[in-house]
C-alpha atoms as a PDB file:
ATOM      1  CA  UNK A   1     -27.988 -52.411 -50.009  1.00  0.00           C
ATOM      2  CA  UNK A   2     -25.367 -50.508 -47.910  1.00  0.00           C
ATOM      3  CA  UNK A   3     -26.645 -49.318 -44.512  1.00  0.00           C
ATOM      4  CA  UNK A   4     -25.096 -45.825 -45.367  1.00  0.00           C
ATOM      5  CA  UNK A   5     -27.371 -45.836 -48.528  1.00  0.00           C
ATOM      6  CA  UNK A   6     -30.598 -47.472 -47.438  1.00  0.00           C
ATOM      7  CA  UNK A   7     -30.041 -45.138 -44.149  1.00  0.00           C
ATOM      8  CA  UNK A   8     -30.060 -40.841 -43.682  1.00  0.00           C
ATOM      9  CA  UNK A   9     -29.137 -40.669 -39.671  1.00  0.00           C
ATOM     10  CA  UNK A  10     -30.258 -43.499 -38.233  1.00  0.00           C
ATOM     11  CA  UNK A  11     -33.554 -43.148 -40.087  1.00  0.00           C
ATOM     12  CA  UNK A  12     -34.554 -44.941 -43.625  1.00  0.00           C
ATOM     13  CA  UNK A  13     -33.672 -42.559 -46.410  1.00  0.00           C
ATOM     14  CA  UNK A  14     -37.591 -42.785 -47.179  1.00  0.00           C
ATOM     15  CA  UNK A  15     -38.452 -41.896 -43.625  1.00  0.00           C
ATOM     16  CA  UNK A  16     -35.997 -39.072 -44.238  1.00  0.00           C
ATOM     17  CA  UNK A  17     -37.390 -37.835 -47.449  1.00  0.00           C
ATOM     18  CA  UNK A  18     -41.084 -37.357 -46.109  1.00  0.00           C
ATOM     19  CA  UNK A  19     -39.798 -35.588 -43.121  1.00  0.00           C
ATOM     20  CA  UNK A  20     -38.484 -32.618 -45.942  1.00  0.00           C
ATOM     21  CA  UNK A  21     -41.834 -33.171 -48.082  1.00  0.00           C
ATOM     22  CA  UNK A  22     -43.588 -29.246 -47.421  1.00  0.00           C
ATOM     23  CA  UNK A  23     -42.867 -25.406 -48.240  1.00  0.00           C
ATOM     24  CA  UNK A  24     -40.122 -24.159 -46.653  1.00  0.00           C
ATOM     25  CA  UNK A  25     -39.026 -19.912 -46.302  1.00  0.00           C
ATOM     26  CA  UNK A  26     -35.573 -19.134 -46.437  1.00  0.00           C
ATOM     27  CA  UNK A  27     -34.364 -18.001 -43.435  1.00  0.00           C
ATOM     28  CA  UNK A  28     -32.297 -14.216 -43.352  1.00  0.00           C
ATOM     29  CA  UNK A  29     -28.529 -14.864 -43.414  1.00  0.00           C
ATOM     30  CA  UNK A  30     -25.372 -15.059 -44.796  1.00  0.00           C
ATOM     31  CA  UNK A  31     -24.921 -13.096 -48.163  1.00  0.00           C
ATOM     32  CA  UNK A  32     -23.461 -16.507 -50.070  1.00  0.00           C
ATOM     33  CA  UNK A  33     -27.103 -17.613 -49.640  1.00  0.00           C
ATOM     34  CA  UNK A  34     -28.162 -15.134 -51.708  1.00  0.00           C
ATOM     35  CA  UNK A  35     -28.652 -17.928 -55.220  1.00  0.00           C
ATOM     36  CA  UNK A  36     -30.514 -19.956 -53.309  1.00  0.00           C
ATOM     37  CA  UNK A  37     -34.611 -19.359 -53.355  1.00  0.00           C
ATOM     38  CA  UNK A  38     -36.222 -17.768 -51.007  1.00  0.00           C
ATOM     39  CA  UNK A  39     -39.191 -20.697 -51.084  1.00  0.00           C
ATOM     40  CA  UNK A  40     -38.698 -24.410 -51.753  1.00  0.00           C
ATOM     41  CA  UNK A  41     -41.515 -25.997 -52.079  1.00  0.00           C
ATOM     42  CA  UNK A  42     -39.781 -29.764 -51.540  1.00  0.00           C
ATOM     43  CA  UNK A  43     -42.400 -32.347 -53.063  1.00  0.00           C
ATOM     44  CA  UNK A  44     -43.016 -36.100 -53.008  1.00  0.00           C
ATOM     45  CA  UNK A  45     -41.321 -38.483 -55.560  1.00  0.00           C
ATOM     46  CA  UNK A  46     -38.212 -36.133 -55.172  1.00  0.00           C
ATOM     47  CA  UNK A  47     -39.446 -33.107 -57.503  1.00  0.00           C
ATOM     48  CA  UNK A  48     -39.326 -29.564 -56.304  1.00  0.00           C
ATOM     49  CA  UNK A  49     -39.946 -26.163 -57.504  1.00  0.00           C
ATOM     50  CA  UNK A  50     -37.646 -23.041 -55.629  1.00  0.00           C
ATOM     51  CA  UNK A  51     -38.941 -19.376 -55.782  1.00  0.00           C
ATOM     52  CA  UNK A  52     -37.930 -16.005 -55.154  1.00  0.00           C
ATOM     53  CA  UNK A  53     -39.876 -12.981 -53.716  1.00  0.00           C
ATOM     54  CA  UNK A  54     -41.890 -10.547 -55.854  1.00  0.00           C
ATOM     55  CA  UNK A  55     -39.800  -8.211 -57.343  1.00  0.00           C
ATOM     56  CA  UNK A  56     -36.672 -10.325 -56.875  1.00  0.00           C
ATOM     57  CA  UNK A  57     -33.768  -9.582 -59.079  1.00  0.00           C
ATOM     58  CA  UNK A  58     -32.010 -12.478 -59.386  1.00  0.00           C
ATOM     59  CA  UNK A  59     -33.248 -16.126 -60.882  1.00  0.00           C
ATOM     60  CA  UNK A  60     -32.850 -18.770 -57.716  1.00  0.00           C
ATOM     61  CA  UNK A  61     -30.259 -21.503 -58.692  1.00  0.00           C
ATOM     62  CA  UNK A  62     -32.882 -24.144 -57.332  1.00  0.00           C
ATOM     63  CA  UNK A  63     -35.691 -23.369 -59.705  1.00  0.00           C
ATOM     64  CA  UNK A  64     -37.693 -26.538 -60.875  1.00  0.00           C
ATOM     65  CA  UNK A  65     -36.423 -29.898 -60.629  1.00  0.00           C
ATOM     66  CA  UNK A  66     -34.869 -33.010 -58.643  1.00  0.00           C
ATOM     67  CA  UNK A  67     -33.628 -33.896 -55.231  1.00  0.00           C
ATOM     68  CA  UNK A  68     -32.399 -37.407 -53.645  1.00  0.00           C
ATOM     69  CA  UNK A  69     -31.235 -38.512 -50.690  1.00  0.00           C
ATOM     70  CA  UNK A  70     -27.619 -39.860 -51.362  1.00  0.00           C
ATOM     71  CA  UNK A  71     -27.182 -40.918 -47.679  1.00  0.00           C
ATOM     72  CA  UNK A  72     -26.942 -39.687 -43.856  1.00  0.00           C
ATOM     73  CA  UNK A  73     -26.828 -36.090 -44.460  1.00  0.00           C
ATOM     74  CA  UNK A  74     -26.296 -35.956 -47.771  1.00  0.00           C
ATOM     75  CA  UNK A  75     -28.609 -34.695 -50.446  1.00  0.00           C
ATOM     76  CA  UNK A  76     -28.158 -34.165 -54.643  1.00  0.00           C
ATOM     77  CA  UNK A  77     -30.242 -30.975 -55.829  1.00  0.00           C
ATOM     78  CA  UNK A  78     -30.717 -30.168 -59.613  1.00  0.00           C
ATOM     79  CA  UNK A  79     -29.579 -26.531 -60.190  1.00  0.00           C
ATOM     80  CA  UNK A  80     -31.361 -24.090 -63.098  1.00  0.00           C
ATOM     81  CA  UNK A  81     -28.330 -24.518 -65.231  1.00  0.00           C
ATOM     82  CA  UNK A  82     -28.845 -28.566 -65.291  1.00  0.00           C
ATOM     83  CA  UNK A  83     -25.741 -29.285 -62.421  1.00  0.00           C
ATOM     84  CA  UNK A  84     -26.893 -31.659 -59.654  1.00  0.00           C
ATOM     85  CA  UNK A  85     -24.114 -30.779 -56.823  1.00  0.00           C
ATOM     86  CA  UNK A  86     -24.701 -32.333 -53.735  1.00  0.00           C
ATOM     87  CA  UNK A  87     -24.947 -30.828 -50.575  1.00  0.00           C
ATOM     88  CA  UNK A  88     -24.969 -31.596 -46.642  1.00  0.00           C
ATOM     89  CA  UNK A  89     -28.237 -31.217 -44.574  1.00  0.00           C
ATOM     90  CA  UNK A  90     -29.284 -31.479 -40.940  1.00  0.00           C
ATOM     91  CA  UNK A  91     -33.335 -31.180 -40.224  1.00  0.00           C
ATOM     92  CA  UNK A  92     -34.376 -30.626 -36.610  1.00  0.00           C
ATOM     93  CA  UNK A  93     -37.988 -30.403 -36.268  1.00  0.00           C
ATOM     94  CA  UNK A  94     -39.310 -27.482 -38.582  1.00  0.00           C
ATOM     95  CA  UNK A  95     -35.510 -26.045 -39.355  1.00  0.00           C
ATOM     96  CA  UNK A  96     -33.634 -27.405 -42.558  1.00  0.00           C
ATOM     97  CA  UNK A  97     -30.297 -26.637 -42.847  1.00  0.00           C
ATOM     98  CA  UNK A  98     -28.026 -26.870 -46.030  1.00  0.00           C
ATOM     99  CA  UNK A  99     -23.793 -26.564 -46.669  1.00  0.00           C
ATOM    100  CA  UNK A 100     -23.084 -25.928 -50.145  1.00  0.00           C
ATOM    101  CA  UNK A 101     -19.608 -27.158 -51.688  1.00  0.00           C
ATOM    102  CA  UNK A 102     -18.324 -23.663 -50.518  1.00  0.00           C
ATOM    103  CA  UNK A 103     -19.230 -24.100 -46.991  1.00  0.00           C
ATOM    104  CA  UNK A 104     -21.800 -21.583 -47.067  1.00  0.00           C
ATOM    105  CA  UNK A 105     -24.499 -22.808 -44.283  1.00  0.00           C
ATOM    106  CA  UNK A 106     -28.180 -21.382 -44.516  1.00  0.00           C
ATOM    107  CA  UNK A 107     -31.356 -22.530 -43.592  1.00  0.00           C
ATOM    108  CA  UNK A 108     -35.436 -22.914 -44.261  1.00  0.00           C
ATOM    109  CA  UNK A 109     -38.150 -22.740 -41.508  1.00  0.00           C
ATOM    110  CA  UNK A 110     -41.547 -25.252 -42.792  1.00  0.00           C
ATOM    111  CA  UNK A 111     -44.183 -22.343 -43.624  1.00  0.00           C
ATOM    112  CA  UNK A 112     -46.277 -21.693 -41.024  1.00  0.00           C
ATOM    113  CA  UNK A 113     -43.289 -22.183 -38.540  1.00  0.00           C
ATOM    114  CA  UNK A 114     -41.473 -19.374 -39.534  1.00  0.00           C
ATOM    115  CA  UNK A 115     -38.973 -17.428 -36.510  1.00  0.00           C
ATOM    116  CA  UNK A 116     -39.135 -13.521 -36.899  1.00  0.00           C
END
């Protein structure tokens, strides 16, 4: 196996993939955010189900599905019209931070860890 593949920043892709395992609140920001769900609850075995606020109008774009660790910093997430675009990630302690394809950068605190 490559090192790129079998490796997500030094770490073992694995490694990498528990560290995101939890429930995670979107943090306020940029409008081009917006699709993306307000909760993602990121589960073992690479499932994960996204959800918006009470009252929300819009359907999130990550609703129910799959995620995988492609590599260092790179992660594929199943959308809610059956897409799987891949997108760049950084994870410092309780902070997850994604880069869609448009360069639109937002970011989750772990629940419980949220930053008013």
């Amino acid at each position: 196996m490559d090192t790129e593949d079998a490796k997500a920043g030094g770490e073992p892709v694995g490694a990498v993939a528990d560290a995101l395992v939890g429930v995670w609140a979107k943090a306020a920001g940029a409008a081009c955010a917006a699709p993306y769900p307000d909760e993602l609850d990121l589960r073992p075995g690479g499932r994960y189900v996204g959800r918006n606020r009470e009252g929300a109008r819009a359907h999130p774009l990550w609703d129910a599905g799959s995620y995988e660790i492609l590599g260092h910093r790179r992660i594929a997430i199943s959308t809610s019209y059956d897409a799987r675009p891949t997108y760049e990630f950084s994870l410092a302690g309780d902070v997850l931070v994604f880069v869609d394809g448009n360069g639109c950068r937002f970011a989750y605190h772990r629940r419980g860890h949220e930053h008013a």
